[in-house]
C-alpha atoms as a PDB file:
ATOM      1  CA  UNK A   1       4.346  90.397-153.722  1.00  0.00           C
ATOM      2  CA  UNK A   2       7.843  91.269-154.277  1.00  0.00           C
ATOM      3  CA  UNK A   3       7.963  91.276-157.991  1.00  0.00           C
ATOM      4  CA  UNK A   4       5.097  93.124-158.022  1.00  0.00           C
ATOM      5  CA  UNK A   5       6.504  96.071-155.622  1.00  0.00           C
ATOM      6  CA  UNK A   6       9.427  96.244-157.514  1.00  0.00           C
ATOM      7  CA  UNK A   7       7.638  96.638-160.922  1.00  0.00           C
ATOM      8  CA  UNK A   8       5.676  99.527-159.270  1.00  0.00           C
ATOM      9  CA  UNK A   9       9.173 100.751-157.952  1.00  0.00           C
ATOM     10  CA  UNK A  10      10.241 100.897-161.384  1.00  0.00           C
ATOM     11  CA  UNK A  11       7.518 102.662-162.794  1.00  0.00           C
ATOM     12  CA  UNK A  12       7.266 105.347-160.734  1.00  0.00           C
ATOM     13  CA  UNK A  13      11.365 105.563-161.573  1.00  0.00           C
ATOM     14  CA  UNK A  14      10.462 106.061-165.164  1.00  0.00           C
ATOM     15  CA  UNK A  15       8.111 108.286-164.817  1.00  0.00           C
ATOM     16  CA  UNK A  16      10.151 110.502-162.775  1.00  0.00           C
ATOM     17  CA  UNK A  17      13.069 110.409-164.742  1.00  0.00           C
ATOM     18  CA  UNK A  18      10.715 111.259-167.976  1.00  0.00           C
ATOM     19  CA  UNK A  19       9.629 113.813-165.971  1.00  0.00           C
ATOM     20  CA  UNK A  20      12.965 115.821-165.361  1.00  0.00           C
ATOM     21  CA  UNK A  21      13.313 114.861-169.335  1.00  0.00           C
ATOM     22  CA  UNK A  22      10.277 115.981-170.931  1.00  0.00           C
ATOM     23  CA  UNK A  23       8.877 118.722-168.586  1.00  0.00           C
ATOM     24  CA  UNK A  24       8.322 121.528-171.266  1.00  0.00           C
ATOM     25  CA  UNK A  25       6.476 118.084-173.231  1.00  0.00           C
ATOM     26  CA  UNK A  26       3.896 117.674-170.086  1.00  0.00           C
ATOM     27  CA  UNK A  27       3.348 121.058-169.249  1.00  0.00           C
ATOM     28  CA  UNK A  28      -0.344 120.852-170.494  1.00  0.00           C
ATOM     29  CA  UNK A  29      -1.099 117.959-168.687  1.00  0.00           C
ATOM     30  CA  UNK A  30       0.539 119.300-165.063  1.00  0.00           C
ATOM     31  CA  UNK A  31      -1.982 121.914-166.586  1.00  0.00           C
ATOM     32  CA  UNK A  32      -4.804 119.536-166.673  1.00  0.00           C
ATOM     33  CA  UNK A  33      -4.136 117.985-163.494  1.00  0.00           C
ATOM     34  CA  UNK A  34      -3.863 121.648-161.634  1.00  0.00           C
ATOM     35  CA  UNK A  35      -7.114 122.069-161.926  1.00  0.00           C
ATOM     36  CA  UNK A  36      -8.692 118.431-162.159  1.00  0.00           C
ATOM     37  CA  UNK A  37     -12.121 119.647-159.577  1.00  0.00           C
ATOM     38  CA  UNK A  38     -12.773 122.288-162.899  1.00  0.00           C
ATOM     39  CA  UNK A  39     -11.836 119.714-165.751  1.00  0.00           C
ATOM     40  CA  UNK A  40     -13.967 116.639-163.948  1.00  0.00           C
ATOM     41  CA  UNK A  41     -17.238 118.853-163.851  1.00  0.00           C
ATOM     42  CA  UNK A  42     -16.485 120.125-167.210  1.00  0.00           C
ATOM     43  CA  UNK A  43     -16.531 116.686-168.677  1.00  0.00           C
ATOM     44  CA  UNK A  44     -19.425 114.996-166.440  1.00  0.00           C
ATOM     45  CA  UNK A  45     -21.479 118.824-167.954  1.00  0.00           C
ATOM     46  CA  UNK A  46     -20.353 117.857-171.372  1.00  0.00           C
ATOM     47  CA  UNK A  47     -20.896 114.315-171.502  1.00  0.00           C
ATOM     48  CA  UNK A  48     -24.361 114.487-170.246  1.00  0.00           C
ATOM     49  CA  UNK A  49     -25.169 117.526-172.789  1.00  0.00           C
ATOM     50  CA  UNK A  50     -23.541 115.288-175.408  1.00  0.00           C
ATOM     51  CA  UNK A  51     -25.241 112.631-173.957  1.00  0.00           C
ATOM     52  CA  UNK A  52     -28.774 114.406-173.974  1.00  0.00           C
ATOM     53  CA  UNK A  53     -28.637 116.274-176.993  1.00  0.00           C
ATOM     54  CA  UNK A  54     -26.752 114.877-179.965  1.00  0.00           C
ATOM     55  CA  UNK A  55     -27.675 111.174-179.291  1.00  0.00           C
ATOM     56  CA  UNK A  56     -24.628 109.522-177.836  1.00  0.00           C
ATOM     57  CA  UNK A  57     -25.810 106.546-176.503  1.00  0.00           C
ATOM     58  CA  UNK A  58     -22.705 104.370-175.720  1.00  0.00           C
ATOM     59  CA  UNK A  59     -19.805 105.448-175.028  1.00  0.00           C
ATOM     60  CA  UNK A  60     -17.319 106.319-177.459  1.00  0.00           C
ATOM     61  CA  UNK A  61     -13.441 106.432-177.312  1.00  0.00           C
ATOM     62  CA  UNK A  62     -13.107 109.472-180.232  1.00  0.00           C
ATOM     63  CA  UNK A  63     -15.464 111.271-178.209  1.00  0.00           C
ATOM     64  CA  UNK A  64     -13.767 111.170-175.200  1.00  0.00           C
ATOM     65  CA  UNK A  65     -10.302 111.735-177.082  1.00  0.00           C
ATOM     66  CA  UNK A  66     -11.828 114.712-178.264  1.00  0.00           C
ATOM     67  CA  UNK A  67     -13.183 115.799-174.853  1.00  0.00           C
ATOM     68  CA  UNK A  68      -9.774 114.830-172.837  1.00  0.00           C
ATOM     69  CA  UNK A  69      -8.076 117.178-175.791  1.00  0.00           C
ATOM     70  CA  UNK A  70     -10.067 120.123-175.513  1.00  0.00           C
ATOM     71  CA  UNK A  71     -10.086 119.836-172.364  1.00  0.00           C
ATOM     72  CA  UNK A  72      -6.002 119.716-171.721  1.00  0.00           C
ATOM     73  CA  UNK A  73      -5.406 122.760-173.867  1.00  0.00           C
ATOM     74  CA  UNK A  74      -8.245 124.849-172.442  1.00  0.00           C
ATOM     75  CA  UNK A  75      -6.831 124.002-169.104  1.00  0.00           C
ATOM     76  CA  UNK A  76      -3.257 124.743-170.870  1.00  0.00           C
ATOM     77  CA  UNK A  77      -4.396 128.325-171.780  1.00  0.00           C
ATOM     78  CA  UNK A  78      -6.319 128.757-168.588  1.00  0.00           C
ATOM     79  CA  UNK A  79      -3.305 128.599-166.300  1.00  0.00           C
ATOM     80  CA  UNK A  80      -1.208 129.742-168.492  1.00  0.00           C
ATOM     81  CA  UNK A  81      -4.068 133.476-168.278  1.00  0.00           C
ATOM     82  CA  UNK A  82      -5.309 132.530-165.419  1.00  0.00           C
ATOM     83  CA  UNK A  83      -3.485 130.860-162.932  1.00  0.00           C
ATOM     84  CA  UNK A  84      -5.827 128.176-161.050  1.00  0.00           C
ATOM     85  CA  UNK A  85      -9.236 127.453-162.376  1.00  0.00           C
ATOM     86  CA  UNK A  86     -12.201 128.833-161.642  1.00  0.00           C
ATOM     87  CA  UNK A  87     -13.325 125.717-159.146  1.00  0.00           C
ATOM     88  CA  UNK A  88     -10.258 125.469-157.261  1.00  0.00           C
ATOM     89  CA  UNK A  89     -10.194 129.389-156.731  1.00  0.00           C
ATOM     90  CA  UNK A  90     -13.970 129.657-155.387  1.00  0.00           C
ATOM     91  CA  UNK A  91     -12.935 126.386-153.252  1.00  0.00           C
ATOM     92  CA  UNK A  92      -9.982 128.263-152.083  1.00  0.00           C
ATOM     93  CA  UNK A  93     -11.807 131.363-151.242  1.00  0.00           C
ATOM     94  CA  UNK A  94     -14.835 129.562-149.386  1.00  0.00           C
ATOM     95  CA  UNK A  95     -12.132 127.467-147.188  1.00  0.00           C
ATOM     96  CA  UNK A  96     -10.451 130.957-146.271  1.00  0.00           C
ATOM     97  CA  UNK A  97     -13.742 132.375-145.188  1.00  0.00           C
ATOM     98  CA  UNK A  98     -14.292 129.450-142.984  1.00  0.00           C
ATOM     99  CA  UNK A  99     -11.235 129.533-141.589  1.00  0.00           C
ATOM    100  CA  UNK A 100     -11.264 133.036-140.638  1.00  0.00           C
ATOM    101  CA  UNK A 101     -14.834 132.353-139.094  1.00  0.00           C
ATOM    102  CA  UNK A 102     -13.546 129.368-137.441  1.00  0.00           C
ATOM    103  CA  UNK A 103      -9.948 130.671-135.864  1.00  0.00           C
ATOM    104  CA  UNK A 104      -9.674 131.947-132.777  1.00  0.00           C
ATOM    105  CA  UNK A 105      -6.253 133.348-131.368  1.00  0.00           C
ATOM    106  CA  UNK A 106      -7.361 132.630-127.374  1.00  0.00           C
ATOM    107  CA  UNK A 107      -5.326 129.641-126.366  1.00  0.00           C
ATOM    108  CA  UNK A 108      -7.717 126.458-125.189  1.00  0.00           C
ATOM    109  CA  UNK A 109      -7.345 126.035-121.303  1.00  0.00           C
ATOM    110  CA  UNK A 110      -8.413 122.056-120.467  1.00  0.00           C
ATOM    111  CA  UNK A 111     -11.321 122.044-117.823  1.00  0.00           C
ATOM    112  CA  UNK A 112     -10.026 121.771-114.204  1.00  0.00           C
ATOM    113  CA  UNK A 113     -11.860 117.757-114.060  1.00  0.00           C
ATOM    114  CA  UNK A 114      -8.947 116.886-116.968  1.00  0.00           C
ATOM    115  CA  UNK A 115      -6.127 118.154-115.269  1.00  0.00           C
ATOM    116  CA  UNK A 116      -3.310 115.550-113.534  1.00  0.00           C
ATOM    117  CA  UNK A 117      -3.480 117.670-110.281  1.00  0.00           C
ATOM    118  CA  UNK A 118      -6.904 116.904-109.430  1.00  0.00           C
ATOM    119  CA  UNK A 119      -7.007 112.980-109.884  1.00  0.00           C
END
């Protein structure tokens, strides 16, 4: 149990410290994983029209290299034009509409029965 935290301490180190090292080297990825809601439907879409239509039966690892590739520099170019992607914006919006449905700026009074006084 210990050896095994501390090998998941050091890790996690590493890949900070590659981090601060090799941040212009990640970009597309941080890229990638900005907008993972957009890039996770895009591949299930994919898959199953590659699935459907060109006869993919089994999986394939050059096929998904080639999916997780395209996919990391559209996402790269996206942000880069963009900003967010076009999932996590329409999630965004729909959350601020509920929320301005939802708030209320009238403070909650507890019902008289819940009070300390009255027990």
């Amino acid at each position: 149990m210990v050896g095994s935290l501390g090998v998941a301490l050091a890790v996690i180190s590493l890949c900070v410290a590659l981090t601060f090292k090799t941040a212009a080297w990640i970009a597309p990825l941080v890229a990638f994983g900005s907008m993972s809601l957009t890039m996770y439907c895009a591949h299930v879409i994919s898959y199953r029209y590659l699935m459907g239509t060109l006869n993919f039966g089994q999986f394939d690892w050059t096929l998904w290299l080639w999916s997780a590739g395209i996919g990391i520099a559209v996402a790269f170019v996206w942000r880069g034009l963009f900003g967010t992607g076009p999932l996590e914006r329409l999630l965004n919006r729909l959350v601020g509409k509920c929320l301005r449905f939802f708030r209320t700026d009238e403070l909650i009074t507890p019902s008289p029965a819940l009070t300390l006084e009255n027990r």
